[in-house]
Protein backbone atom coordinates (compact mmCIF):
# COMPACT_ATOMS: atom_id res chain seq x y z
CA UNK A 1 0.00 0.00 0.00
CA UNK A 2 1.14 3.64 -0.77
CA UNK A 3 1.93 5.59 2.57
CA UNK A 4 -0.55 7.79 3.31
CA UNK A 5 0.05 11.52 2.86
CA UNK A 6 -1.64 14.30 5.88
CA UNK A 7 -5.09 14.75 4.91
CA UNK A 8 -5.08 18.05 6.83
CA UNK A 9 -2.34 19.68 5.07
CA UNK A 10 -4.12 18.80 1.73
CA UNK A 11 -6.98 20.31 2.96
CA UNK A 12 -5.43 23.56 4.35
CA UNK A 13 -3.39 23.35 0.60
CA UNK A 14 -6.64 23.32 -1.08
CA UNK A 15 -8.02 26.24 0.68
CA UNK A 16 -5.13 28.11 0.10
CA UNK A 17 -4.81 26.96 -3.95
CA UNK A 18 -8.89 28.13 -3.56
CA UNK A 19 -8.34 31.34 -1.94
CA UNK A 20 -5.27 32.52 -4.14
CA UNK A 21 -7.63 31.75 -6.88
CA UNK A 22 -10.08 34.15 -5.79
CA UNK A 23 -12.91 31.36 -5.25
CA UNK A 24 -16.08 31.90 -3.63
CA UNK A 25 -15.57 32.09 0.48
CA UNK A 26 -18.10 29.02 1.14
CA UNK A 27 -15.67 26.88 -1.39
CA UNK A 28 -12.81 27.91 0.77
CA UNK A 29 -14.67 27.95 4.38
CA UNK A 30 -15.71 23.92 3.38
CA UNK A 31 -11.60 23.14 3.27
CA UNK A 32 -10.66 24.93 6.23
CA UNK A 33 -13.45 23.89 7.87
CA UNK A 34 -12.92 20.22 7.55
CA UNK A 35 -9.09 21.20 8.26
CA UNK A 36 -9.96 22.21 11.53
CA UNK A 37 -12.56 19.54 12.86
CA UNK A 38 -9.90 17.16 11.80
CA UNK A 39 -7.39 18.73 13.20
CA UNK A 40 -7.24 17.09 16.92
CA UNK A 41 -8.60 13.67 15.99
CA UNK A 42 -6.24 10.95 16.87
CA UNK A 43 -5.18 9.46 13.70
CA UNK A 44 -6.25 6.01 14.50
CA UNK A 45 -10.02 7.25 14.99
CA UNK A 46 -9.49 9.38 11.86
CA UNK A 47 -8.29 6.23 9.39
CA UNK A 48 -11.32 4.19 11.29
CA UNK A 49 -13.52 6.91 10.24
CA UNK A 50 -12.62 7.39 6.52
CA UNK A 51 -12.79 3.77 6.46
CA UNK A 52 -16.48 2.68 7.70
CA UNK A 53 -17.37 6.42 5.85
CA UNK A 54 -18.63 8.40 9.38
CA UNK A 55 -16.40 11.35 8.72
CA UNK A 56 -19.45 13.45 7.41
CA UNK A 57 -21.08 12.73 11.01
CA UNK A 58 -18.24 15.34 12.32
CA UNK A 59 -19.89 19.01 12.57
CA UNK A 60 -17.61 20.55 9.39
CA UNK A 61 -16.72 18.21 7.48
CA UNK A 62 -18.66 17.33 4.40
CA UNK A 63 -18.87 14.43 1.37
CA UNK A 64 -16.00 15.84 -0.87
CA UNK A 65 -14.00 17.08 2.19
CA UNK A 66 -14.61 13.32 2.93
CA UNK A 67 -13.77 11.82 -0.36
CA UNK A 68 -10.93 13.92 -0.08
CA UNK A 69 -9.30 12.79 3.01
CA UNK A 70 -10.09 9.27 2.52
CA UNK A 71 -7.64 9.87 -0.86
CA UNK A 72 -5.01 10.96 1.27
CA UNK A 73 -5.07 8.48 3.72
CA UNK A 74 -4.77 5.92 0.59
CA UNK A 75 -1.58 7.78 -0.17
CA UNK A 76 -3.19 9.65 -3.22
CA UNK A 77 -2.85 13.29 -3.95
CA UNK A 78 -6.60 14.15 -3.52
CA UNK A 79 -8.64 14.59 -6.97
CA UNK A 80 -9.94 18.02 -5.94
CA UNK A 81 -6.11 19.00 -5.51
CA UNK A 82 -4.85 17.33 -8.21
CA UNK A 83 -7.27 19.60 -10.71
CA UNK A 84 -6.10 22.43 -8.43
CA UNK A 85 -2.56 22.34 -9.41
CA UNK A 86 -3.02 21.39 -13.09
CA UNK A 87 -5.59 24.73 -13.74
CA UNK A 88 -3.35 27.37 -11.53
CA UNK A 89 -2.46 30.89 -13.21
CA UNK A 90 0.07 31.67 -15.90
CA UNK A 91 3.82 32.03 -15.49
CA UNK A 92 4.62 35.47 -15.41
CA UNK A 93 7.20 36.94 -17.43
CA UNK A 94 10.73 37.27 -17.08
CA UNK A 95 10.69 41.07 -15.30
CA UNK A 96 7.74 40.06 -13.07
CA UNK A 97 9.52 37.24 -12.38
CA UNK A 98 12.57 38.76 -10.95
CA UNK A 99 10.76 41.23 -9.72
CA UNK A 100 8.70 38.66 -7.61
CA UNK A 101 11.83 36.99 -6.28
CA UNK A 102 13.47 39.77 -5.24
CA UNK A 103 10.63 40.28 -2.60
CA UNK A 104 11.16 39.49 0.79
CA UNK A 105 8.15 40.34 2.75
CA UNK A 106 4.52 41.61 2.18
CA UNK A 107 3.70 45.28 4.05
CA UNK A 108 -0.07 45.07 4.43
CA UNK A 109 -2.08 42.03 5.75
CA UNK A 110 -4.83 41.25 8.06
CA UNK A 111 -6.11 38.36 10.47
CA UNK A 112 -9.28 37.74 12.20
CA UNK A 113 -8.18 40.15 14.82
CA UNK A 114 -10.43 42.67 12.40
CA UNK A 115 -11.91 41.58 9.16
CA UNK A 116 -9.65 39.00 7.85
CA UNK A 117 -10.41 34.57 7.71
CA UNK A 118 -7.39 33.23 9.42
CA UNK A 119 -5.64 33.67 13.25
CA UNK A 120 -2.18 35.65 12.78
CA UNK A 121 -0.45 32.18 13.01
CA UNK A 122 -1.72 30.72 10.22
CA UNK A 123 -1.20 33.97 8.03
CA UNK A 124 2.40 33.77 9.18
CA UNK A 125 2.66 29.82 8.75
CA UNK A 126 1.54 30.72 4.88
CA UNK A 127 3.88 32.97 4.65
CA UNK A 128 6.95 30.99 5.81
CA UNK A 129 5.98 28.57 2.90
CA UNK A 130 5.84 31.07 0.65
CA UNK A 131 9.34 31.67 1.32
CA UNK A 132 8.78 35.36 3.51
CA UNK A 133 11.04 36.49 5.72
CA UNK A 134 8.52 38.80 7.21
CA UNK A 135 4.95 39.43 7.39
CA UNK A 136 3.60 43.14 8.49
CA UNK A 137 0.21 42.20 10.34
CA UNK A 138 -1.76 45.44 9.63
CA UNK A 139 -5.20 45.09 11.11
CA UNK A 140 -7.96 48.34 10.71
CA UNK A 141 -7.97 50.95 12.82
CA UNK A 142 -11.25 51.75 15.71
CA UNK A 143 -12.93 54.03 12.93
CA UNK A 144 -13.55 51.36 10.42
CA UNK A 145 -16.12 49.39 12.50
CA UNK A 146 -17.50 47.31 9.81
CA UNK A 147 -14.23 45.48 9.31
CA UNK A 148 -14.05 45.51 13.37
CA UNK A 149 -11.43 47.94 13.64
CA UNK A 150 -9.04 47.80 16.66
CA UNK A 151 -9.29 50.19 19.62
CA UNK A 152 -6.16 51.07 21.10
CA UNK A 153 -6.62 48.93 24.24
CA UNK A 154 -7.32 45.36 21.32
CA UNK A 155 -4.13 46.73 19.36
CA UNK A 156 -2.21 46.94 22.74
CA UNK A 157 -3.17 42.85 23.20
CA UNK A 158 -2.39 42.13 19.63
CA UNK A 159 1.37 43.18 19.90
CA UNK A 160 1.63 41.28 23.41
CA UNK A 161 0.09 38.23 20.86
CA UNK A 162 2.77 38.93 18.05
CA UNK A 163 5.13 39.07 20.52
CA UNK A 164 4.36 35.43 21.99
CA UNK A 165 3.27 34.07 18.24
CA UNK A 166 7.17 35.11 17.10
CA UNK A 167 8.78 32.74 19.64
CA UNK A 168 7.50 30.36 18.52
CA UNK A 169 7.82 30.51 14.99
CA UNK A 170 10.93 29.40 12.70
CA UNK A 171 13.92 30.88 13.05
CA UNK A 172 14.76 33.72 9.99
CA UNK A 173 10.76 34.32 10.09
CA UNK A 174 9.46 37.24 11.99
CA UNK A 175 5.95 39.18 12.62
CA UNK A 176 6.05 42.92 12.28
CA UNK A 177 3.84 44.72 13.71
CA UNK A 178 1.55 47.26 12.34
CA UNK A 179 -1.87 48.62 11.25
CA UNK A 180 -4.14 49.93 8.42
CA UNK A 181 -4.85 52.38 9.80
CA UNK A 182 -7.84 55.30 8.34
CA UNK A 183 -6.76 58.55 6.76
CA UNK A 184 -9.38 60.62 8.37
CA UNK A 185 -11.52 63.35 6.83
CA UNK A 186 -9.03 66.29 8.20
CA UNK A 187 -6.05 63.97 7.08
CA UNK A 188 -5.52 62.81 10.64
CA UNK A 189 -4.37 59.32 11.76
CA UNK A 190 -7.08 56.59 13.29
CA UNK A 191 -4.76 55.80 16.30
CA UNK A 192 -3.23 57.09 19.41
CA UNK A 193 0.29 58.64 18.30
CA UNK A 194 2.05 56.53 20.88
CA UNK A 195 0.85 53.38 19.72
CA UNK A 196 1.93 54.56 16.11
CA UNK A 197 5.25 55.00 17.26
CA UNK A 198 5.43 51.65 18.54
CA UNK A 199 4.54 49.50 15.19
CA UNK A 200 7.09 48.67 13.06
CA UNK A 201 5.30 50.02 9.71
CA UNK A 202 2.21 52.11 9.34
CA UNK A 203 0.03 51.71 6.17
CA UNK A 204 -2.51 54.49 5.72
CA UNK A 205 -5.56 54.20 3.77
CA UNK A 206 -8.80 56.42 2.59
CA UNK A 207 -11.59 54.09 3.48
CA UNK A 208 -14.64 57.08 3.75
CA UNK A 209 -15.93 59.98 1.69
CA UNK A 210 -13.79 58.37 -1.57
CA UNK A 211 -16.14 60.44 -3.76
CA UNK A 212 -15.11 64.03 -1.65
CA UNK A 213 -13.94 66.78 -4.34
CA UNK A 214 -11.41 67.02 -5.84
CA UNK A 215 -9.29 69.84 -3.41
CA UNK A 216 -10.58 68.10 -0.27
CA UNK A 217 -9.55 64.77 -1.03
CA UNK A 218 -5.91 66.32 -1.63
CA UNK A 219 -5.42 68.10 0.93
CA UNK A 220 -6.50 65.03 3.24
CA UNK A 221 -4.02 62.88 1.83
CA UNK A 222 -0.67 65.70 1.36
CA UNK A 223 -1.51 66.14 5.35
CA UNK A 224 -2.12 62.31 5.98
CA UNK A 225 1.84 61.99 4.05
CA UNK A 226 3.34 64.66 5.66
CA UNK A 227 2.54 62.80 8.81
CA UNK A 228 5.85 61.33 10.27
CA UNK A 229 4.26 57.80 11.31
CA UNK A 230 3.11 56.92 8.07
CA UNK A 231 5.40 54.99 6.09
CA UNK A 232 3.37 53.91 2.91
CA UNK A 233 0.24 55.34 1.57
CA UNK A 234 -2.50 52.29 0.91
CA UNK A 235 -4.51 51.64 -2.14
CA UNK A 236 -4.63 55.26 -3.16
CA UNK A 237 -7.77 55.61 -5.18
CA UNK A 238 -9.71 53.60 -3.85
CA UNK A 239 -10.68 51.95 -6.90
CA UNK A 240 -13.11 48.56 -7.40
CA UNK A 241 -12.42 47.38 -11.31
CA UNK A 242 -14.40 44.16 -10.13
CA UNK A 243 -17.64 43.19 -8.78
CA UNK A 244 -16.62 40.11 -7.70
CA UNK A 245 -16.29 39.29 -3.80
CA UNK A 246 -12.81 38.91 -3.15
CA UNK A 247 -13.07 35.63 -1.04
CA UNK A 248 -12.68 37.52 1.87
CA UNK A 249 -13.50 34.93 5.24
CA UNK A 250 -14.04 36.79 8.09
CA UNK A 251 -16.53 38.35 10.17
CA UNK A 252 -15.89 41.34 7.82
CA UNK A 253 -16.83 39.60 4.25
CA UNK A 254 -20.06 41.40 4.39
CA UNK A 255 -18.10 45.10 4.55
CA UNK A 256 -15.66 44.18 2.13
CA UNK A 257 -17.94 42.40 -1.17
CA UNK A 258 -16.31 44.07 -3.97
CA UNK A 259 -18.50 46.81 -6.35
CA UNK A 260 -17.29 48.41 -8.71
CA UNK A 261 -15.77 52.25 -8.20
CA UNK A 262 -14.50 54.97 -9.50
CA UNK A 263 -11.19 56.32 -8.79
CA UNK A 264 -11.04 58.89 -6.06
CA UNK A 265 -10.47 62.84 -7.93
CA UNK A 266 -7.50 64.72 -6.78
CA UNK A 267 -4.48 66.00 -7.65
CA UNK A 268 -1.81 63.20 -7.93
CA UNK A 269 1.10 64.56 -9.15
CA UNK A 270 0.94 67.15 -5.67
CA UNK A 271 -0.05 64.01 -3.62
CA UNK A 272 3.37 61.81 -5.12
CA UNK A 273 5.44 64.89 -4.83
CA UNK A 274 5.17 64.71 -1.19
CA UNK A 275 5.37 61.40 -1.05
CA UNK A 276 8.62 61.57 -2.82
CA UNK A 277 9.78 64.25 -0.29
CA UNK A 278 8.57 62.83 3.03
CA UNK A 279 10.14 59.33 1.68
CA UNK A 280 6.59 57.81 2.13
CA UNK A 281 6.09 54.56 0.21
CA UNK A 282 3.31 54.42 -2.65
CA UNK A 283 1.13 50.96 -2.38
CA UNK A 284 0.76 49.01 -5.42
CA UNK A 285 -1.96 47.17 -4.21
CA UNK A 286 -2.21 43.49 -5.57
CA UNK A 287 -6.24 43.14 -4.88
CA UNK A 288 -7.08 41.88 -8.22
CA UNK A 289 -10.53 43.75 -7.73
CA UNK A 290 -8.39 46.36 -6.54
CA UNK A 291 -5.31 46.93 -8.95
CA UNK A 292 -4.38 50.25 -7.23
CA UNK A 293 -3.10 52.59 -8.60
CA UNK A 294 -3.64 51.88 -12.51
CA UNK A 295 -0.57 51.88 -14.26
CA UNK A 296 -0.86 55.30 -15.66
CA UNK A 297 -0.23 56.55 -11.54
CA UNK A 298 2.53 53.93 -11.09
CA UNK A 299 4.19 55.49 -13.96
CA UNK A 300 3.81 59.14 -12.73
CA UNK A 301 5.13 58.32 -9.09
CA UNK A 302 7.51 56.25 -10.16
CA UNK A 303 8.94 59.73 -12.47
CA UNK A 304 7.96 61.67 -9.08
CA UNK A 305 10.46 59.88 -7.30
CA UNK A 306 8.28 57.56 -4.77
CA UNK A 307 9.38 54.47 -3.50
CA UNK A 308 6.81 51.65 -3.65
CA UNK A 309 5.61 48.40 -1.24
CA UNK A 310 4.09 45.86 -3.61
CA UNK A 311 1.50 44.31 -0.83
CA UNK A 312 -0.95 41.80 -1.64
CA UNK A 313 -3.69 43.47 1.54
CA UNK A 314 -4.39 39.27 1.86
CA UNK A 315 -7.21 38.88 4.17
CA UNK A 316 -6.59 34.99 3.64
CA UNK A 317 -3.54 32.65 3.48
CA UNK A 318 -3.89 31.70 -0.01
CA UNK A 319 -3.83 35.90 -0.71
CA UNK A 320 -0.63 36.31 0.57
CA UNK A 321 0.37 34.41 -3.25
CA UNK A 322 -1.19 37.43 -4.93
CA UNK A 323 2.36 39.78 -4.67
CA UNK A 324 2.60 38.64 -8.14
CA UNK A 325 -0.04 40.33 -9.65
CA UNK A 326 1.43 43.42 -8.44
CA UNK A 327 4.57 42.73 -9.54
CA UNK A 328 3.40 42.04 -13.06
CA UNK A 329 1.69 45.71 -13.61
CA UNK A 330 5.33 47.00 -11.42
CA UNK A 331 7.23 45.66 -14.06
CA UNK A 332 5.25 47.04 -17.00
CA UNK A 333 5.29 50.33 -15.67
CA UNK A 334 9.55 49.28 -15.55
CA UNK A 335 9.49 49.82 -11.68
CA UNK A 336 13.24 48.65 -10.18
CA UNK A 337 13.04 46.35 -7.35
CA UNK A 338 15.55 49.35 -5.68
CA UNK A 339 12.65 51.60 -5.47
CA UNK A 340 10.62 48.73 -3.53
CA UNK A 341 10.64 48.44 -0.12
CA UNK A 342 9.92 45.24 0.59
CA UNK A 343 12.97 44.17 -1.45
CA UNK A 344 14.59 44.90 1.95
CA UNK A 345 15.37 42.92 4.99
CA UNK A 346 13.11 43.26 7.94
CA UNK A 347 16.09 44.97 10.01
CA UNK A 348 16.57 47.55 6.81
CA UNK A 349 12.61 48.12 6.60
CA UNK A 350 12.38 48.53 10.24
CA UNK A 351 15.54 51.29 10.38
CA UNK A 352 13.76 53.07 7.76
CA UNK A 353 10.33 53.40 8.93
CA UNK A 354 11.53 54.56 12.83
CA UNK A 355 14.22 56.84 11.09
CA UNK A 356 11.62 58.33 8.86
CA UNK A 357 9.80 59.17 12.37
C-alpha cells in the first residue's frame, strides 16, 4: 500500500490553492473547515472513520471534504487538488519574475483580529511557505467598524500576541507589527500617536468619503503623508475594477464584497510629490478587484520619485500568493526592485520606517 500523505495539510493546501484563486468564500470555508474539525482527531479514529465512511457525522466536514481525506489516507494526492494544481495561473514573465523573487516580505495584511479569515499564526505559517522572511500584520484601525477595527486597548493585546506568536515561529521568520490604519476626513491618523510610534510600519488608507472633491480629497491625503508615522500610503484611489467578492472569510466579508468604483479625484502629481519628499512609500496594491493605482499613476510616481511596497492586503492565506499580480503591472510600468521596499530585509525596513519618524 502507498503511505498515506496528511489529509489536513491537503486540505489547508486546497483552501489556500482556492483562496489565491479568488474562489467563492463558502468553497474555501468547506476546506478549512474540515481542516480544523480534523485537526485534533487521533489518527487512529481518523483512518477508522474514513474507512467505515462516518467522517461526514463530524460538525464541518462534508462528502468531498470526505472523499478527499479518505484519498489521502490511501496515499493519493486528492482529486480536488490534483485539478487544483493542473488549472493554476500563468507564469509570469521574465521582469515580473525577478521582480517577484526579489521580494522578501509583504507590508499590508490582516487576520481575524479585524476583518480578515485566518488567526495571525496561520497567516504567518503561509507565509513561511511562501518563502517570507517577514509578514507586516496590519489590522484596521477603531474608525472602520465594519471590518471591526481595533481600539487602542485590542491593538495593545495584539502586539503582546505577536510578541508570543514570534517565539515560537521558525527561526529567519518574523511578525512585524503594524496597522491599516484610516486617513481621516481632516487627514488625521485613526490611532493614538504613541501606539503609532510603537509599530514597526504604518500603512494608511482612505476608506470614507472616496467620492469628496477634488481639493478636499488632496489636501487630506498631502496632510495624511506629511505625517511622520506613516510609512506607505494604501490603495490610493480607492478603486473597485471588479464586482466580484474577493473571497474575503471573516466576520468582515459582508463590509468588504467588492462593487465596482471609480477612482477617487485629486491632484496626484501634488499628492506623489510629497510622497517623494517625506520618503513615504506608494502601495501598489495586488487586490485583483483592486489593482491600485492603474498603471498610468505607477508610472507618474515612479517619475515623481516615490518608492513603492508591492502588498498583496491578503485577508486569507492563499492571498498572501497574490504579490505577483502586483509585480506584473510593477514591471510594465519598468518599476526597479531598488525603489521597492519590501525588497529589503526586515532589520533595513524597520531602520527606515523609525528613522523616517
Amino acid at each position: 500500500m502507498a503511505r498515506a500523505r496528511d489529509p489536513i495539510a491537503d486540505l489547508r493546501r486546497i483552501a489556500f490553492l482556492l483562496e489565491r484563486a479568488n474562489e467563492a468564500t463558502y468553497r474555501v470555508r468547506a476546506f478549512r473547515s474540515a481542516a480544523k474539525a480534523l485537526a485534533g482527531l487521533p489518527t487512529a479514529e481518523l483512518t477508522e472513520r474514513a474507512g467505515n465512511g462516518t467522517l461526514t457525522e463530524l460538525a464541518g466536514v462534508g462528502d468531498v471534504t470526505a472523499r478527499c481525506v479518505a484519498e489521502s489516507l490511501a496515499g493519493e494526492e486528492p482529486v480536488y487538488l490534483r485539478r487544483l494544481v493542473a488549472t493554476e495561473g500563468s507564469d509570469l514573465d521574465a521582469e515580473a519574475t525577478a521582480l517577484r523573487a526579489a521580494l522578501r516580505g509583504d507590508c499590508h495584511t490582516h487576520s481575524d483580529w479585524s476583518d480578515g479569515g485566518s488567526p495571525i499564526e496561520e497567516m504567518a505559517l503561509a507565509a513561511v511557505e511562501l518563502g517570507h522572511e517577514y509578514l507586516v500584520l496590519t489590522d484596521h484601525s477603531p474608525r472602520l467598524t465594519v471590518a471591526r477595527g481595533l481600539t487602542a486597548e485590542r491593538l495593545r493585546r495584539q502586539l503582546d500576541h505577536v510578541a508570543q506568536v514570534n517565539a515560537a515561529l521558525p527561526e529567519g521568520f518574523r511578525i512585524l507589527t503594524g496597522i491599516e490604519v484610516d486617513i481621516l476626513a481632516d487627514g488625521s491618523l485613526d490611532q493614538d500617536d504613541d501606539l503609532l510610534a510603537r509599530l514597526d510600519v504604518v500603512v494608511g488608507s482612505v476608506h470614507s468619503g472616496l467620492k469628496d472633491e477634488r481639493s478636499k480629497m488632496t489636501r487630506r491625503m498631502l496632510k495624511a503623508v506629511a505625517n511622520p508615522h506613516l510609512d506607505i500610503l494604501g490603495h490610493v484611489t480607492g478603486r473597485m475594477v471588479s464586482s466580484r467578492p474577493a473571497g474575503v472569510t471573516g466576520p468582515g466579508d459582508r463590509g468588504h464584497r467588492a462593487r465596482t468604483r471609480a477612482e477617487s479625484d485629486f491632484d496626484a502629481d501634488a499628492v506623489f510629490a510629497a510622497c517623494a519628499e517625506h520618503d513615504t512609500a506608494v502601495e501598489i496594491n495586488s487586490r485583483p478587484e483592486r489593482q491600485d493605482p492603474p498603471k498610468r499613476l505607477i508610472r507618474r510616481a515612479l517619475e515623481a520619485g516615490c518608492r513603492f511596497a508591492i502588498n498583496t492586503d491578503a485577508h486569507a492565506p492563499g492571498q498572501l500568493d497574490w504579490q505577483r499580480f502586483g509585480c506584473e503591472r510593477a514591471a510594465l510600468c519598468g518599476v526597479p526592485a531598488d525603489r521597492v521596499i519590501n525588497t529589503w530585509s526586515a532589520e533595513q525596513l524597520v531602520a527606515w520606517t523609525h528613522n523616517r519618524a
